[in-house]
Structure formats: C-alpha cells, structure tokens
C-alpha atoms as a PDB file:
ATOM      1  CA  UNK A   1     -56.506 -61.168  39.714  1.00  0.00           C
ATOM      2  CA  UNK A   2     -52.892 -59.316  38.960  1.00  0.00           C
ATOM      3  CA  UNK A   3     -50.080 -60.179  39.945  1.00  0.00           C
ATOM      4  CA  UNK A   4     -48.008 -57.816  41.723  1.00  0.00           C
ATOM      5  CA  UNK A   5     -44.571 -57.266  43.872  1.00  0.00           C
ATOM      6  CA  UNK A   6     -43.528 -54.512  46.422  1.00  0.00           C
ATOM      7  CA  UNK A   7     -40.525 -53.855  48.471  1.00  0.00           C
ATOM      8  CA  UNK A   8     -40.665 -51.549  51.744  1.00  0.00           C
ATOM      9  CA  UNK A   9     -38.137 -50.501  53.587  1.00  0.00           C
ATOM     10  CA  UNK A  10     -38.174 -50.029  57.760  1.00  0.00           C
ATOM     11  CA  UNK A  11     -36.404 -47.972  59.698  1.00  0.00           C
ATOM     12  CA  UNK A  12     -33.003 -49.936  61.209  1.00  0.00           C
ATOM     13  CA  UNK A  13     -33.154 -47.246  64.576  1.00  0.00           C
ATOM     14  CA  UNK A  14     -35.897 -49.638  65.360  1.00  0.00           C
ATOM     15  CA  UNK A  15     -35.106 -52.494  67.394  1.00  0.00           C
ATOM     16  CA  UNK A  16     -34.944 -55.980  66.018  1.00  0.00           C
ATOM     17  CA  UNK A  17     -37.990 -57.129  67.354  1.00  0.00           C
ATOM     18  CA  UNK A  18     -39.950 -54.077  66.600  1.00  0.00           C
ATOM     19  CA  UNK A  19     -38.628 -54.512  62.885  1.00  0.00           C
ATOM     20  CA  UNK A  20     -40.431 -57.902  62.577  1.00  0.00           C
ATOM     21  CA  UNK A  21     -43.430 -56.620  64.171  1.00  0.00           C
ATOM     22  CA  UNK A  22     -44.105 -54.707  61.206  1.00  0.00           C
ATOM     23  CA  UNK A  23     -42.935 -56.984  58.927  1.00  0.00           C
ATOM     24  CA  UNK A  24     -45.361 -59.570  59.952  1.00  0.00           C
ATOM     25  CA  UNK A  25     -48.390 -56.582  60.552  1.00  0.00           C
ATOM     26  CA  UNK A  26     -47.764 -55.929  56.499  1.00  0.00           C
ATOM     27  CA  UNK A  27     -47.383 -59.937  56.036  1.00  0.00           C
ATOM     28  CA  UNK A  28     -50.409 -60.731  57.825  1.00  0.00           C
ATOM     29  CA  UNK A  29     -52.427 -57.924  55.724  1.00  0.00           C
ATOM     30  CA  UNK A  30     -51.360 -58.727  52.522  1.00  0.00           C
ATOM     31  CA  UNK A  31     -52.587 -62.859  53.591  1.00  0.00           C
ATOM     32  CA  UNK A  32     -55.454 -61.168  54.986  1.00  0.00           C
ATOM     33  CA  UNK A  33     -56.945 -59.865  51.257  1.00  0.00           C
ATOM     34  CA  UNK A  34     -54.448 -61.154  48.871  1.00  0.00           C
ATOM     35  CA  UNK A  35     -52.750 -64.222  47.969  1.00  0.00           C
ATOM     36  CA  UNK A  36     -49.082 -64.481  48.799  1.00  0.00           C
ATOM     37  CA  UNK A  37     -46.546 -65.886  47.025  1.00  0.00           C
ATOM     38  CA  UNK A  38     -43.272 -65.548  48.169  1.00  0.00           C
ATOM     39  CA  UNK A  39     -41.992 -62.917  50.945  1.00  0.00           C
ATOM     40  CA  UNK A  40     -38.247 -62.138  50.898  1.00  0.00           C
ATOM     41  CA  UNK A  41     -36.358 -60.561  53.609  1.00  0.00           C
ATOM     42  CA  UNK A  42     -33.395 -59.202  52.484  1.00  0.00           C
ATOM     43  CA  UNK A  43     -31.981 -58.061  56.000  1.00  0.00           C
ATOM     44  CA  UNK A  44     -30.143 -54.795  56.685  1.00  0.00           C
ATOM     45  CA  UNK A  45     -28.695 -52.748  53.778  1.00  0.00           C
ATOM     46  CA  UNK A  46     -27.233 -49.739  52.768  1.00  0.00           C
ATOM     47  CA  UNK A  47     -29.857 -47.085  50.984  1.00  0.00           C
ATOM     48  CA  UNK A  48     -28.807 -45.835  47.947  1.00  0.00           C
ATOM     49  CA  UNK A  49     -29.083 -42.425  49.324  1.00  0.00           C
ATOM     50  CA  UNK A  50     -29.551 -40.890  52.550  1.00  0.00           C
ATOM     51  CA  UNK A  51     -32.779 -40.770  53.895  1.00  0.00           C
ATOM     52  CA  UNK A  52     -34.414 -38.850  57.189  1.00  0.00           C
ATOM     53  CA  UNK A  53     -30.441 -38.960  58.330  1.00  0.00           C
ATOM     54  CA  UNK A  54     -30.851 -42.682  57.648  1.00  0.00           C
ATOM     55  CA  UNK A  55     -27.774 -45.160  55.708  1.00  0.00           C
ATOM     56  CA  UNK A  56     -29.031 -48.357  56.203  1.00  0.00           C
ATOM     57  CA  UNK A  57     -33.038 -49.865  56.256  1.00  0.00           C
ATOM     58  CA  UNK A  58     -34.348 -53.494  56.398  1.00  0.00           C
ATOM     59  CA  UNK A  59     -36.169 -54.601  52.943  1.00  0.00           C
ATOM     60  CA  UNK A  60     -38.734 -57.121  52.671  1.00  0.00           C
ATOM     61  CA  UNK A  61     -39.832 -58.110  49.010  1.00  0.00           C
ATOM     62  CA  UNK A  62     -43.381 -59.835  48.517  1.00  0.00           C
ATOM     63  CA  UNK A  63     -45.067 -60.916  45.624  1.00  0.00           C
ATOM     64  CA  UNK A  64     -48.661 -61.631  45.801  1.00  0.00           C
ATOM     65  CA  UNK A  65     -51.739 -62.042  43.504  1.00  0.00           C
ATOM     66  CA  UNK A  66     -54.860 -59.293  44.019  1.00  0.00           C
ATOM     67  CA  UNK A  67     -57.178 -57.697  43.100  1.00  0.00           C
ATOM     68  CA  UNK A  68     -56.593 -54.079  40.952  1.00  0.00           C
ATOM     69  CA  UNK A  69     -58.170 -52.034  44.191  1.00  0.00           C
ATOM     70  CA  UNK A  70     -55.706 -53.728  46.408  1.00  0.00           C
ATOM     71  CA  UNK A  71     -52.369 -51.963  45.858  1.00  0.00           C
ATOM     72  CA  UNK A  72     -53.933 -48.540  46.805  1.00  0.00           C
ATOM     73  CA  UNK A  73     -55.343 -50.082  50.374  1.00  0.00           C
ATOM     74  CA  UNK A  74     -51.880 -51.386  50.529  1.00  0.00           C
ATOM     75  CA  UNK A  75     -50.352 -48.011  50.224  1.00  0.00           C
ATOM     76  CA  UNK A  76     -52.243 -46.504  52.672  1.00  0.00           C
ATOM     77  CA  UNK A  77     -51.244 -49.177  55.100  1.00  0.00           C
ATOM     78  CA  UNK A  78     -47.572 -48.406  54.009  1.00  0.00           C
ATOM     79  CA  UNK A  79     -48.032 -44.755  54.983  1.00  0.00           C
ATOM     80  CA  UNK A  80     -50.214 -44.935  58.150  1.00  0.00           C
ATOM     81  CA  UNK A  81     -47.572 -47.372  59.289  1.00  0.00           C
ATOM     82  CA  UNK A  82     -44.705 -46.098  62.305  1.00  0.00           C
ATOM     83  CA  UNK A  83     -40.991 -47.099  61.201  1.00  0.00           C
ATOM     84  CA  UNK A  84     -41.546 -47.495  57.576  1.00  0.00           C
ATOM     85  CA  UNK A  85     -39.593 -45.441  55.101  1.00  0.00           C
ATOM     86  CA  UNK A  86     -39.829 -46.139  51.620  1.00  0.00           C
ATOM     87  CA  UNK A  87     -42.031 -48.653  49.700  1.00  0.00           C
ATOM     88  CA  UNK A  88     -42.855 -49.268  46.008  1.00  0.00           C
ATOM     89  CA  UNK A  89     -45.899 -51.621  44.519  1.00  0.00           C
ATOM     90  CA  UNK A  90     -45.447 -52.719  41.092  1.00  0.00           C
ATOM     91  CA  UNK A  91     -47.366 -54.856  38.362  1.00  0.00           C
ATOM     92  CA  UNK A  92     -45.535 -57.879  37.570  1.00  0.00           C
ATOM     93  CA  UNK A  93     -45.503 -59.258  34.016  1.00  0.00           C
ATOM     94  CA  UNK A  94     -47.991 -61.634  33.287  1.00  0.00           C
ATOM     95  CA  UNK A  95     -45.164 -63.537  31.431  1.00  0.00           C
ATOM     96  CA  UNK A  96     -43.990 -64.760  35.011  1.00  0.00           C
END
C-alpha cells in the first residue's frame, strides 16, 4: 500500500448542492477501493490562473492509502466526471 494525496478542483458555476454531489461521488469512490485518511475541503478560491473563463473553483484535498493501480482508475474517474476542472494525484513521502 502507498500512500498518496490529490486535490481537484470543481467548477463554482455549479450550484452548491451540485458541488457536494461530486465531492461526495469522488469521496465515496476513493472509500470504495482505498483507505481514506483525511478529506479537506478548502471551499471557494481564486485559481491561480484563468481557466475555461473560470476565476474561482472549489478544492477538496484527500489523502488516502492504495494500492499502485489505484491512482490511474482515479484519474479516469476525475476526467469522466461533469463539473470538474483540474486535479493532481501525488505520492506522499513515506516519511509522513
């Protein structure tokens, strides 16, 4: 098992409720085949750059332990998924 983290970013033209939908779809499939550690929801923010005439997005941060295979299944959740605009999966140091 590795440990990993990833941040994604949904789109704020979304309403509220729709935003949590997704949060908790990505929540629930991360619980699903990984083990969660900590989830993080950062609210509304300003991207660093614009995006798809986008300022703002709503991050969510998770760390979880999985499997190596797992971050790629991930990303292909992250890209078949409506509202989502950015996302990055890293390896966390073991050190941790």
């Amino acid at each position: 098992m590795v440990k990993y983290e990833s941040i994604f970013i949904v789109s704020t033209l979304l309403e509220e409720d729709k935003i949590q939908e997704i949060i908790e779809k990505v929540k629930s499939f991360v619980e699903s085949s990984a083990q969660l550690e900590k989830v993080d929801d950062w609210g509304k923010r300003r991207l660093a750059y614009e995006y798809n005439d986008q300022r703002e997005g709503h991050y969510t941060l998770m760390h979880f332990t999985a499997e190596p295979t797992f971050p790629a299944e991930l990303e292909r959740i992250y890209k078949i998924t409506e509202g989502i605009l950015k996302y990055i999966i890293v390896r966390r140091d073991e050190k941790e």
